[in-house]
N, C-alpha and C. Protein backbone atom coordinates (compact mmCIF):
# COMPACT_ATOMS: atom_id res chain seq x y z
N UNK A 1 107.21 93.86 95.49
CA UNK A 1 107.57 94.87 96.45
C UNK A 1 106.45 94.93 97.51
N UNK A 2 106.50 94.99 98.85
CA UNK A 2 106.24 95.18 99.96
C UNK A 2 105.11 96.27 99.76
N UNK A 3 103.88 96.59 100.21
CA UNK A 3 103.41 97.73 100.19
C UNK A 3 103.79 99.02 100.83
N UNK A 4 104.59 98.49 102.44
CA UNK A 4 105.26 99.35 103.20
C UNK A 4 106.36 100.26 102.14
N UNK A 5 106.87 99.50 101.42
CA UNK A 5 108.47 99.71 101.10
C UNK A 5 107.54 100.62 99.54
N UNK A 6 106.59 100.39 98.95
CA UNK A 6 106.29 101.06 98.15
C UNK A 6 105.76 102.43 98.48
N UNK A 7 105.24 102.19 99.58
CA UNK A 7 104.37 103.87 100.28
C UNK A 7 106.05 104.50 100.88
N UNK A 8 107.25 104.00 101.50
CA UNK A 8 107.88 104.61 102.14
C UNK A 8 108.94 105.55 100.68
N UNK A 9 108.82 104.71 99.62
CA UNK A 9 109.59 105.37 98.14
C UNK A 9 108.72 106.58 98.10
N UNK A 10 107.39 106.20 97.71
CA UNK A 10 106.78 106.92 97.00
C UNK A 10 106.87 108.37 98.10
N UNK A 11 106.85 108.18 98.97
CA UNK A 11 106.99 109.74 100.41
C UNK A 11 107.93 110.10 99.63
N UNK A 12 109.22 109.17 100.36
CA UNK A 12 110.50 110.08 99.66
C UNK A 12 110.34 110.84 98.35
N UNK A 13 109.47 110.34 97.03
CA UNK A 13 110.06 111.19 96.03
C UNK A 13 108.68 111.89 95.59
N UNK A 14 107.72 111.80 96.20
CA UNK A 14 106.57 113.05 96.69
C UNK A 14 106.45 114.11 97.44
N UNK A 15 107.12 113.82 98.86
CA UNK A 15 107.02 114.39 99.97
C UNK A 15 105.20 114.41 99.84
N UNK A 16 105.05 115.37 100.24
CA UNK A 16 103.81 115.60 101.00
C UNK A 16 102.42 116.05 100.04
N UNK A 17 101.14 114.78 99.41
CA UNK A 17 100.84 115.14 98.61
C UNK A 17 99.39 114.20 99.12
N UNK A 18 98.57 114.56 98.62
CA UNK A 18 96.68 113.99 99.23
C UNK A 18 97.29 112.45 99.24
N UNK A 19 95.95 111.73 99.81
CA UNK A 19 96.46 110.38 100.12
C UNK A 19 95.85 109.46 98.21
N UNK A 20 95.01 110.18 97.14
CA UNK A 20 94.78 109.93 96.44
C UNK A 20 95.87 109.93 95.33
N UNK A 21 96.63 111.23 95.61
CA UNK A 21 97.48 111.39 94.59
C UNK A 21 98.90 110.31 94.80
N UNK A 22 98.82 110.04 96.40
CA UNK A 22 100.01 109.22 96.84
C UNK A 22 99.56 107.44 96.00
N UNK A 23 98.29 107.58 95.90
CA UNK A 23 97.57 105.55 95.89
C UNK A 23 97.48 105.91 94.44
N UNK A 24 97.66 107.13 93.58
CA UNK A 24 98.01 106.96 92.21
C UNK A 24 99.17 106.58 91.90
N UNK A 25 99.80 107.10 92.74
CA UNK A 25 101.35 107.19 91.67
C UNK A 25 101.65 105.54 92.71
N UNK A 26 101.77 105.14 93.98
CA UNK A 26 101.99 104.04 94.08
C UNK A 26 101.44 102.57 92.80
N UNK A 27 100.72 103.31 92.74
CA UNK A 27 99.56 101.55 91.73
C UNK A 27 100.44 101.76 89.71
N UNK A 28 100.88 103.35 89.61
CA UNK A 28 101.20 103.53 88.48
C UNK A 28 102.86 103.18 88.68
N UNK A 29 103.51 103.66 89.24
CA UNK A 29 104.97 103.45 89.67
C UNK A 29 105.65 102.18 89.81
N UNK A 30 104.81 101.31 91.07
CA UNK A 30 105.36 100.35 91.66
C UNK A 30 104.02 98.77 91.64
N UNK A 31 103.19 99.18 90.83
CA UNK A 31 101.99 97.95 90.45
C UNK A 31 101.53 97.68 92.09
N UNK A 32 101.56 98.19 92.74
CA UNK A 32 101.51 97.95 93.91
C UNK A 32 100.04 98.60 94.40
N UNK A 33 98.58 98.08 94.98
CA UNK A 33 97.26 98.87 95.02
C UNK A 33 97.28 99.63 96.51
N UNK A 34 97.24 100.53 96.94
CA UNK A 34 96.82 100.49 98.48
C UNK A 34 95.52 101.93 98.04
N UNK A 35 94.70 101.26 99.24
CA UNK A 35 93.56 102.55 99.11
C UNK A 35 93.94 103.55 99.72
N UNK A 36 93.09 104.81 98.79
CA UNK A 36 93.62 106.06 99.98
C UNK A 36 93.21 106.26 101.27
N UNK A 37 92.66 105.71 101.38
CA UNK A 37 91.95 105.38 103.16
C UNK A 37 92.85 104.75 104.14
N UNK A 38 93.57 103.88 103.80
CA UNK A 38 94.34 103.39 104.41
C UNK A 38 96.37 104.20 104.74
N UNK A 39 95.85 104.69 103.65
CA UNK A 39 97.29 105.67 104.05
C UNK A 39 97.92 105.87 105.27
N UNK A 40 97.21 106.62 105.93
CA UNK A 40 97.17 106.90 107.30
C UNK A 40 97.60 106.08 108.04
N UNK A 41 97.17 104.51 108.15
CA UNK A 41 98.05 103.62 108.18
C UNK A 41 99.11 102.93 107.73
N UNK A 42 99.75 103.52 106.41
CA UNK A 42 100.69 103.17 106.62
C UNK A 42 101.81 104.52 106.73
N UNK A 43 101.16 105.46 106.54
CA UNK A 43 102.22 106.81 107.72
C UNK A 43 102.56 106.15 109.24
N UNK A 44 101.25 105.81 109.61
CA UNK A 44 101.68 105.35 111.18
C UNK A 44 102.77 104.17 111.16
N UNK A 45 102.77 103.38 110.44
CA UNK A 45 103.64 102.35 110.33
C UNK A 45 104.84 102.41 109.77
N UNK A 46 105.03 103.30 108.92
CA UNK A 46 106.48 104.04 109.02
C UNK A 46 107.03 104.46 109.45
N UNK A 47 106.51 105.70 110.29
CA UNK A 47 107.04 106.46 111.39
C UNK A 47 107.72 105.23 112.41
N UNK A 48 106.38 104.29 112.92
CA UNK A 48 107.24 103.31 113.76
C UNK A 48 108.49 102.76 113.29
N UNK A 49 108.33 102.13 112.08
CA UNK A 49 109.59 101.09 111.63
C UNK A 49 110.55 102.38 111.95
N UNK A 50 110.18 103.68 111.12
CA UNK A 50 111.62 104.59 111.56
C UNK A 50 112.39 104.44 112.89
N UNK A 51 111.81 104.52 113.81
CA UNK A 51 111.27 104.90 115.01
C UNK A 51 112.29 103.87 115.66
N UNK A 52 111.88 102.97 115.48
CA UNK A 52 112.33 101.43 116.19
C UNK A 52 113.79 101.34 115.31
N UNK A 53 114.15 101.38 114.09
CA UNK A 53 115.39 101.64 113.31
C UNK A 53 116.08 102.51 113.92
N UNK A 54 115.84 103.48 114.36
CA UNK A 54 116.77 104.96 115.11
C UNK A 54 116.94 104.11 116.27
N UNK A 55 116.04 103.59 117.56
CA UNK A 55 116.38 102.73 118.33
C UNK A 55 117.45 101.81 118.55
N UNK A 56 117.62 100.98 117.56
CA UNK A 56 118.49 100.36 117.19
C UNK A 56 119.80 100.71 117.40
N UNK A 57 119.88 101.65 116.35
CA UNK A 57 121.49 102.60 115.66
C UNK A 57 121.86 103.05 116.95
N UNK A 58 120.97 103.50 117.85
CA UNK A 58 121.30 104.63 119.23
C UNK A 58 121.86 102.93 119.82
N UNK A 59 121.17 102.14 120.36
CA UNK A 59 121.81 101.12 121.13
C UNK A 59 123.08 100.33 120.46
N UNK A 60 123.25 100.22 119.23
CA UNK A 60 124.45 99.65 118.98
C UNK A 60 125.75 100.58 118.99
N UNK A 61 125.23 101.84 118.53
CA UNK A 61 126.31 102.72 119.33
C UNK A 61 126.74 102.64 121.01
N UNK A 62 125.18 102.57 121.51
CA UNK A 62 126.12 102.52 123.01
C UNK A 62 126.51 101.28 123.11
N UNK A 63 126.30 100.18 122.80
CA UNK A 63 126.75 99.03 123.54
C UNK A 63 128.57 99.02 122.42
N UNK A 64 128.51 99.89 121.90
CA UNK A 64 130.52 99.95 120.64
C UNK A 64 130.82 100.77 121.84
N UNK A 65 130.16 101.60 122.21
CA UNK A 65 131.10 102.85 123.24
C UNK A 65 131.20 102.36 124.46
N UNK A 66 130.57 101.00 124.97
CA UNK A 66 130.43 100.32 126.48
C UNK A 66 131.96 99.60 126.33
N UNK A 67 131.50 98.91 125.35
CA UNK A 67 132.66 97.71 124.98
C UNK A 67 134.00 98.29 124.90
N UNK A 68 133.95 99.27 124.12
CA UNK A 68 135.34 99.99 123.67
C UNK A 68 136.01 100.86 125.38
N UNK A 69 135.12 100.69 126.10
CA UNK A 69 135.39 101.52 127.08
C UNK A 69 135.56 102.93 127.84
């Protein structure tokens, strides 16, 4: 598993918890190591992937509602 894809689970079924308690349960959960220092980066890097994913969804809707007329 991805480290991204392990920090973006572990949010979902934490929500909002120190960046120590998040790099526990990631390394116990998903064997997966990230330091708690680095967290922060990968909040920022989620938010983007979100970010750029919502992007997406919004343009393929408009270009179904261009087409469709």
């Amino acid at each position: 598993m991805e480290k991204l894809e392990a920090y973006r689970k572990a949010v979902a079924e934490l929500g909002n918890v120190s960046a120590e308690e998040l790099s526990r349960y990631i390394e116990e959960k998903y064997g997966v190591q990230i330091a708690p220092n680095f967290m922060p980066l990968y909040r920022a890097s989620l938010q983007e992937w979100e970010k750029v994913n919502r992007q997406r969804q919004e343009a393929k809707v408009a270009i179904t509602a261009t087409a469709n007329g």
